[in-house]
N, C-alpha and C. Protein backbone atom coordinates (compact mmCIF):
# COMPACT_ATOMS: atom_id res chain seq x y z
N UNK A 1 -4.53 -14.29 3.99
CA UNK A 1 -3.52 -14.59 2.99
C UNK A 1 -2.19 -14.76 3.71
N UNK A 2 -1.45 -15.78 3.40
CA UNK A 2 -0.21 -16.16 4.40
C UNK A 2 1.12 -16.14 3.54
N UNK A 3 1.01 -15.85 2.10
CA UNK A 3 1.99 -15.40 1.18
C UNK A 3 3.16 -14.64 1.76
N UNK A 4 3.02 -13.81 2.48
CA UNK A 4 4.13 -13.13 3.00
C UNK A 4 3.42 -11.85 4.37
N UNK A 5 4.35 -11.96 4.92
CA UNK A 5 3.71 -10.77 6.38
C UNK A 5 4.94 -9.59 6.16
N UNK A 6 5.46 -9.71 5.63
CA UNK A 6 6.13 -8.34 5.17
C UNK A 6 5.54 -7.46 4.72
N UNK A 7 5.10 -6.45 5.84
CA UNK A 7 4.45 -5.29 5.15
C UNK A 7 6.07 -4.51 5.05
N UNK A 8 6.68 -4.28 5.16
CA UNK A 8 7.31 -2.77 4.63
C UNK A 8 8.57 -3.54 4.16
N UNK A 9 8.93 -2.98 3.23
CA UNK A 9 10.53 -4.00 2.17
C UNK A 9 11.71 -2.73 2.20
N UNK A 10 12.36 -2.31 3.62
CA UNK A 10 12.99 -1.04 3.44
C UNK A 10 14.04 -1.17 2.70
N UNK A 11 14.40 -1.93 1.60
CA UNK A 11 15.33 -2.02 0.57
C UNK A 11 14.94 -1.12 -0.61
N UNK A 12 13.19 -1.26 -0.58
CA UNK A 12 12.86 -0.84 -1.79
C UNK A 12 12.47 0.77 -1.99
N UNK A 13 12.41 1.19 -0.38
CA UNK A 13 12.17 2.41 0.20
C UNK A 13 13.44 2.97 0.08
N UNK A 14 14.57 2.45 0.62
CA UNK A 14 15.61 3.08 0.19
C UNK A 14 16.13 3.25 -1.24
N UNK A 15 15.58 2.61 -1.94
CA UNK A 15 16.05 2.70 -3.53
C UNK A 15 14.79 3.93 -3.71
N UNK A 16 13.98 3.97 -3.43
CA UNK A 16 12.64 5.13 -3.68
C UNK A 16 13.09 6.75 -3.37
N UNK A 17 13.83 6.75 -2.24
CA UNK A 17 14.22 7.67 -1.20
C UNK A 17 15.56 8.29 -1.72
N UNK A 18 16.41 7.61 -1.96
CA UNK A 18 17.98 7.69 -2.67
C UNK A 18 18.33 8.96 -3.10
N UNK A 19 17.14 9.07 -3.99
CA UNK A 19 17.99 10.99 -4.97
C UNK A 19 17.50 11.71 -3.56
N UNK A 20 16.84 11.75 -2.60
CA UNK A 20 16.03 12.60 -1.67
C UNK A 20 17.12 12.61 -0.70
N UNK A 21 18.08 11.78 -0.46
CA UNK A 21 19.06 11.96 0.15
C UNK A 21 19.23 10.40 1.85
N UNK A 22 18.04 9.44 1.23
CA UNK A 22 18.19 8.02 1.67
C UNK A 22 17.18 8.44 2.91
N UNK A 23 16.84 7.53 3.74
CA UNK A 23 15.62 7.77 4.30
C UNK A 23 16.27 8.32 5.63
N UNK A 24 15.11 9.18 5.56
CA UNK A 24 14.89 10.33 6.82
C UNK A 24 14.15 10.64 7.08
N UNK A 25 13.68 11.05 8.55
CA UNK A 25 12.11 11.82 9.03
C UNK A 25 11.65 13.07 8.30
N UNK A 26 12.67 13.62 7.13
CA UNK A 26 12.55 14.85 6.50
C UNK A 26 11.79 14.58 5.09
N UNK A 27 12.84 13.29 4.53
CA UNK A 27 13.03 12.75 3.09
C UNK A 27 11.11 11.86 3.10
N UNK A 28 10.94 10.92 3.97
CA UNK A 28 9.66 10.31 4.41
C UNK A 28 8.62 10.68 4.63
N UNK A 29 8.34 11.77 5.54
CA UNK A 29 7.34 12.10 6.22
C UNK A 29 6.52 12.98 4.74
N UNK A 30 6.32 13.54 4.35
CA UNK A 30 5.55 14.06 3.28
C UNK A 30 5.29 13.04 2.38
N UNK A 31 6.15 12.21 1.45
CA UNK A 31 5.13 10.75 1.46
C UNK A 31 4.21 10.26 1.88
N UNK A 32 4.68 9.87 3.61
CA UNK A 32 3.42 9.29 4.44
C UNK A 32 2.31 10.23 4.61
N UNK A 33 2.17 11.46 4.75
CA UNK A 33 1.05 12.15 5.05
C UNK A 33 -0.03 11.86 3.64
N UNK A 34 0.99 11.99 2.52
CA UNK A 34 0.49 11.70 1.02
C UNK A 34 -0.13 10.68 1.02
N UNK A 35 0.63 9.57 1.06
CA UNK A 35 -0.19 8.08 1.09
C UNK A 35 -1.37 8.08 1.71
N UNK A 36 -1.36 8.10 3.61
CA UNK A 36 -2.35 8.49 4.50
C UNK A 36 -3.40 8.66 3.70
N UNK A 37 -3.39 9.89 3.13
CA UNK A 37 -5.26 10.41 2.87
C UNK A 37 -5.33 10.00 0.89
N UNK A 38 -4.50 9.46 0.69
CA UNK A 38 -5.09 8.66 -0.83
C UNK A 38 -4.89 6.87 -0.64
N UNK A 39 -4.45 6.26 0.34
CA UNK A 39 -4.86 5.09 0.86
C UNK A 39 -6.61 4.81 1.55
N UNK A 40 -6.31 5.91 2.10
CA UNK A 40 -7.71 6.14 2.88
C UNK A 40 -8.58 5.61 1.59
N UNK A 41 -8.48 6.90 0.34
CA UNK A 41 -9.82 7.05 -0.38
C UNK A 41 -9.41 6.07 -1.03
N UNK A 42 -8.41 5.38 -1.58
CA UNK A 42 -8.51 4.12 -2.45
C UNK A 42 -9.19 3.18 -1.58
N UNK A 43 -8.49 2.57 -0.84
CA UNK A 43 -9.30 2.10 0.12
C UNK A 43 -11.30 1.84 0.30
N UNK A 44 -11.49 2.93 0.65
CA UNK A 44 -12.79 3.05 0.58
C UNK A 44 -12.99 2.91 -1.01
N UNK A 45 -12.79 3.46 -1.87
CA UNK A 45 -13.48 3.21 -3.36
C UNK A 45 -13.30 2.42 -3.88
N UNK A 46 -12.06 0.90 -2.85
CA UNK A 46 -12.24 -0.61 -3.66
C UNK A 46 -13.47 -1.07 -2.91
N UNK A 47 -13.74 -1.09 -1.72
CA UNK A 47 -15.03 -1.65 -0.88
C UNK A 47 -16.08 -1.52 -1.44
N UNK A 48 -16.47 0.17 -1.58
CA UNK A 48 -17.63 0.39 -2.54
C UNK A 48 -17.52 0.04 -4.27
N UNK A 49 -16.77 -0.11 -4.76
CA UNK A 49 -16.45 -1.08 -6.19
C UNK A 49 -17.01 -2.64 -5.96
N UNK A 50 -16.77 -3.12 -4.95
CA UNK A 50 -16.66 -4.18 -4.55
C UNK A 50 -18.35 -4.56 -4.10
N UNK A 51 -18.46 -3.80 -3.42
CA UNK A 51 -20.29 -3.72 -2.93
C UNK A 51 -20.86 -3.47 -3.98
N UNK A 52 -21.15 -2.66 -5.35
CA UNK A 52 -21.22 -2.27 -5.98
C UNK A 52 -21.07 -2.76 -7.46
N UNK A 53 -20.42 -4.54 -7.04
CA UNK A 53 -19.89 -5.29 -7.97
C UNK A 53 -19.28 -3.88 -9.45
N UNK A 54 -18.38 -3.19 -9.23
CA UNK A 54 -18.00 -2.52 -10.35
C UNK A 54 -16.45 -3.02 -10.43
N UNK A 55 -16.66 -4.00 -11.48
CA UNK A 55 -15.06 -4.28 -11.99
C UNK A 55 -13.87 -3.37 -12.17
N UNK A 56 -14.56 -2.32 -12.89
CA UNK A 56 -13.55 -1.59 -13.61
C UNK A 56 -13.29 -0.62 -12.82
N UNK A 57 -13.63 -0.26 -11.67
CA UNK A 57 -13.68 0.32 -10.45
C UNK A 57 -12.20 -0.03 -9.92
N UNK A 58 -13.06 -1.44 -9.45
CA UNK A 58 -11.90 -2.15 -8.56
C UNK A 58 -10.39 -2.39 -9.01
N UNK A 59 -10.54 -2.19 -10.22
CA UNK A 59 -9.45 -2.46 -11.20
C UNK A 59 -7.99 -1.42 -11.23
N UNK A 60 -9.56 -0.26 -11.34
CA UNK A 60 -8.77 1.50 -11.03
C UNK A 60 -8.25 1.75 -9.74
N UNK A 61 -8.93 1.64 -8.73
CA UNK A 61 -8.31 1.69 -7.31
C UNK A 61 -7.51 0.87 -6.86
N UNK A 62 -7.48 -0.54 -7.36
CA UNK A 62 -6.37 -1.59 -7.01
C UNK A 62 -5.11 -0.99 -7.62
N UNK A 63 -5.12 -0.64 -8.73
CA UNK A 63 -4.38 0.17 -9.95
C UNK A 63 -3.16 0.63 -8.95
N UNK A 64 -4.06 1.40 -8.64
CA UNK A 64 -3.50 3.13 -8.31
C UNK A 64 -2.82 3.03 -7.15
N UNK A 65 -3.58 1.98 -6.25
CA UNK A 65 -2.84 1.95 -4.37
C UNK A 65 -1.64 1.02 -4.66
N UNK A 66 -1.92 0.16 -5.82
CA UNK A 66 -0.63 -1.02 -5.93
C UNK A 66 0.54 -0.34 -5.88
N UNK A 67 0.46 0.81 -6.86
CA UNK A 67 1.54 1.40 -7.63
C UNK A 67 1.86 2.78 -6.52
N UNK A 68 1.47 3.06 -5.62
CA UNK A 68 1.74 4.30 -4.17
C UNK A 68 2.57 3.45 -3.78
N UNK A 69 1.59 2.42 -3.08
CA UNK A 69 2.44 1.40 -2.13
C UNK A 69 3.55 0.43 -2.27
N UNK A 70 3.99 0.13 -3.71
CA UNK A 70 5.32 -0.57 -3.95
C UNK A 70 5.86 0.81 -4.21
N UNK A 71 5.62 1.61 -4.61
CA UNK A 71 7.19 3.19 -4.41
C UNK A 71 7.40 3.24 -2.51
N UNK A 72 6.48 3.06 -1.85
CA UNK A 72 7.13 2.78 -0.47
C UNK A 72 7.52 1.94 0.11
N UNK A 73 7.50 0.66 -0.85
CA UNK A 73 8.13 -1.14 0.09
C UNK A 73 7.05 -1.46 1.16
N UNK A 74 5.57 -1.19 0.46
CA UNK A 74 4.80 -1.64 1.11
C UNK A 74 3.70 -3.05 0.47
N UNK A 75 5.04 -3.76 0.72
CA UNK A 75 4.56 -5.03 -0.73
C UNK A 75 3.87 -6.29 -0.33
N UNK A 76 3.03 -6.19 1.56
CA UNK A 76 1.75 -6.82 1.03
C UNK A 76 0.44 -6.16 0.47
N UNK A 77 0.36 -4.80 0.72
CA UNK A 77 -0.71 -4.26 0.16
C UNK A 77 -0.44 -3.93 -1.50
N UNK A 78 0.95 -3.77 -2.23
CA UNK A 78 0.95 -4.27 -3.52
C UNK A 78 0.45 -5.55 -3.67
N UNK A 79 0.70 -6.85 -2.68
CA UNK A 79 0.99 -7.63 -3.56
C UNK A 79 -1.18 -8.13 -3.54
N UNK A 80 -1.62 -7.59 -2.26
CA UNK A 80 -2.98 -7.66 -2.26
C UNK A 80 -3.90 -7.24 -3.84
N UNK A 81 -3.38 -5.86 -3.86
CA UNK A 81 -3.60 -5.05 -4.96
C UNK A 81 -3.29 -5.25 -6.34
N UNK A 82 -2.37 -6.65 -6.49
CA UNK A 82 -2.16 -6.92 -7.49
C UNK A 82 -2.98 -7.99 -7.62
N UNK A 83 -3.71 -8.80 -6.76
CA UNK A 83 -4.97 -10.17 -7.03
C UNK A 83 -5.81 -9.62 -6.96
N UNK A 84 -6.48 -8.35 -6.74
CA UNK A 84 -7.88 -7.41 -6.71
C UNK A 84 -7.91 -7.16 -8.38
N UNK A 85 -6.83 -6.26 -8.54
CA UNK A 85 -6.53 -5.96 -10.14
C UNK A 85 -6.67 -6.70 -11.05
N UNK A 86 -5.86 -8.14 -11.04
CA UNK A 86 -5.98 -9.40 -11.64
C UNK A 86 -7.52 -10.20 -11.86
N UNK A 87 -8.06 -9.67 -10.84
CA UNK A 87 -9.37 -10.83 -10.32
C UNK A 87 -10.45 -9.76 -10.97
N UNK A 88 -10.67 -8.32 -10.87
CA UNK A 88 -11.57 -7.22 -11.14
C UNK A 88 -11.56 -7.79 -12.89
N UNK A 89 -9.63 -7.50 -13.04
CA UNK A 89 -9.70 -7.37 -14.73
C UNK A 89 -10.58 -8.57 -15.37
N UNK A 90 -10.48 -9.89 -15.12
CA UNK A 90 -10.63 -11.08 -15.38
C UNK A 90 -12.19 -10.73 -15.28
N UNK A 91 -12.97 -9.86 -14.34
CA UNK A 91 -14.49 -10.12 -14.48
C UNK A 91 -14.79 -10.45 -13.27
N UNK A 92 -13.65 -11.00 -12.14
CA UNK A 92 -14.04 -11.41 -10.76
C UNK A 92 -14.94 -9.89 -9.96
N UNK A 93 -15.58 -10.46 -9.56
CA UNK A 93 -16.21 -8.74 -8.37
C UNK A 93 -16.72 -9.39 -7.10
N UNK A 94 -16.41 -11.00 -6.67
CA UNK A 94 -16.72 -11.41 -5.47
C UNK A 94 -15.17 -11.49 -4.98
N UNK A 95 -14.90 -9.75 -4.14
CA UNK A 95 -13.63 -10.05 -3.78
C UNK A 95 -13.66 -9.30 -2.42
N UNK A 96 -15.05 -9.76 -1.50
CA UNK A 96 -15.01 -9.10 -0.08
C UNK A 96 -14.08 -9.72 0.54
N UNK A 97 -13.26 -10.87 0.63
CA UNK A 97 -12.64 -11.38 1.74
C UNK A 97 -11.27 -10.54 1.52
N UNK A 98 -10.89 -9.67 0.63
CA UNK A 98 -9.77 -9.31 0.58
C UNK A 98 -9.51 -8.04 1.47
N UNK A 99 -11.08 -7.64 1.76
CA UNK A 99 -10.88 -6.30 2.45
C UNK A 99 -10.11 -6.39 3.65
N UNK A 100 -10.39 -6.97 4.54
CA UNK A 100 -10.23 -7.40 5.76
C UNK A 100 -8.90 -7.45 5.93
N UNK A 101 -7.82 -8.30 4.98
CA UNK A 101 -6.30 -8.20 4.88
C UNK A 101 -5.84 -6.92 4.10
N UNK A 102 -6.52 -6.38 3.88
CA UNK A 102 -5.80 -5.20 2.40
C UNK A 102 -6.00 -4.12 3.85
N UNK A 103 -7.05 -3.81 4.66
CA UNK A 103 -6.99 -2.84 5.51
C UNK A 103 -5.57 -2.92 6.91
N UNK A 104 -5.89 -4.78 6.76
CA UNK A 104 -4.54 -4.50 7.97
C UNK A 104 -3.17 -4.60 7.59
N UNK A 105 -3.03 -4.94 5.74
CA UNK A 105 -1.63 -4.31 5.53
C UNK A 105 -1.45 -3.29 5.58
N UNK A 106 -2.62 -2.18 5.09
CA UNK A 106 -2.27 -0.66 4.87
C UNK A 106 -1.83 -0.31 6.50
N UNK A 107 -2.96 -0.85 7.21
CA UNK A 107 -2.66 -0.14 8.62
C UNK A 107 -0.71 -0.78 9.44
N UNK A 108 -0.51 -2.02 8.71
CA UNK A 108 0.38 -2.29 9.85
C UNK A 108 1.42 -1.30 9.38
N UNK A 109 1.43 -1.36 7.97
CA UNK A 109 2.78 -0.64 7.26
C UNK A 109 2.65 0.56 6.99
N UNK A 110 1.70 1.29 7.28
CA UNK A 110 1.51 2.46 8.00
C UNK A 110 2.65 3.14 9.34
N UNK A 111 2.10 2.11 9.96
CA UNK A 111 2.92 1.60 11.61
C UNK A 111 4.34 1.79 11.39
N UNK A 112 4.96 0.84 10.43
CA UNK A 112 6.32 0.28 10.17
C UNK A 112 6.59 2.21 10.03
N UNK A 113 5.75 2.65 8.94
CA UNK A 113 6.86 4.11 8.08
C UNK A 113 6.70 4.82 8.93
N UNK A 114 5.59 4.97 10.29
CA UNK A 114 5.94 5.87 10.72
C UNK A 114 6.44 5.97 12.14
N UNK A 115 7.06 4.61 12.53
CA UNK A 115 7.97 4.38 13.52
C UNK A 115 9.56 4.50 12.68
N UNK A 116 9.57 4.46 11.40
CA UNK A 116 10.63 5.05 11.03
C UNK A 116 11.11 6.77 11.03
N UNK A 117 9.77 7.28 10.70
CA UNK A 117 9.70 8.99 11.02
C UNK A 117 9.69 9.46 11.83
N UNK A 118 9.56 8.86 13.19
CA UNK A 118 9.82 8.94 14.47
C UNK A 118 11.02 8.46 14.87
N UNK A 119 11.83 7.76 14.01
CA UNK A 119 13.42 6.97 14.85
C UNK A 119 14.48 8.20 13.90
N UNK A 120 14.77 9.25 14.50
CA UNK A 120 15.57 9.96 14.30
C UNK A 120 17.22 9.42 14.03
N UNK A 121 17.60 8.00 14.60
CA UNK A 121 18.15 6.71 14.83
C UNK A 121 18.84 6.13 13.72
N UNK A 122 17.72 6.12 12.79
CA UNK A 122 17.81 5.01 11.88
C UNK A 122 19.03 5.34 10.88
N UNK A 123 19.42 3.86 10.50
CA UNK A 123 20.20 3.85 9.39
C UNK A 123 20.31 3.08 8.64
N UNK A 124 20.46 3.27 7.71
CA UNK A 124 20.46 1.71 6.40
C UNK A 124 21.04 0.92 6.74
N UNK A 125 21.43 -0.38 6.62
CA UNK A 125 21.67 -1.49 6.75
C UNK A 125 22.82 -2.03 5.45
């Protein structure tokens, strides 16, 4: 999918982050550990939805990771998660080619948040 290679939108992270006191390795890092292990299992329970042809599955887990991952400005795996959702709801369940990009947005923008939790550095823009 060539729609956009923006995995991480730190505009939208900073509007997420804001009452927490704007992004920091303090304000961030418990998020990311959060995301981490419920990306994981969404993740896995769209594949097996998907193997499994279960619509309403795919529907629920697209659901759920869309809506983690745009509270972190991680808006190609929203925006993945929003044509899984769309395509499940509609009745679609031939949606293996999406895995393949939905794993390497989670993983790149993974990357992005936590080279931010590591840049002690950083500052808004």
């Amino acid at each position: 999918m060539k729609e956009s290679t923006v995995y991480l939108d730190i505009a939208v992270l900073e509007q997420t982050l804001a009452p927490l006191g704007g992004i920091t390795p303090e304000s961030l890092a418990p998020f990311v550990e959060i995301y981490i292990d419920e990306s994981r299992q969404l993740f896995e329970d769209i594949q097996t939805a998907i193997q499994q042809q279960q619509a309403d599955q795919i529907h629920y887990a697209a659901h759920t990771l869309k809506s983690s991952s745009a509270a972190l400005g991680m808006m190609l795996v929203q925006n993945l998660c929003q044509h899984l959702e769309t395509k499940s709801q509609n009745g679609d369940v031939t949606l293996a080619e999406y895995i393949p990009q939905l794993e390497t947005a989670i993983q790149e923008g993974l990357k992005q948040l936590e080279r931010l939790i590591s840049n002690d550095s950083y500052k808004p823009q």
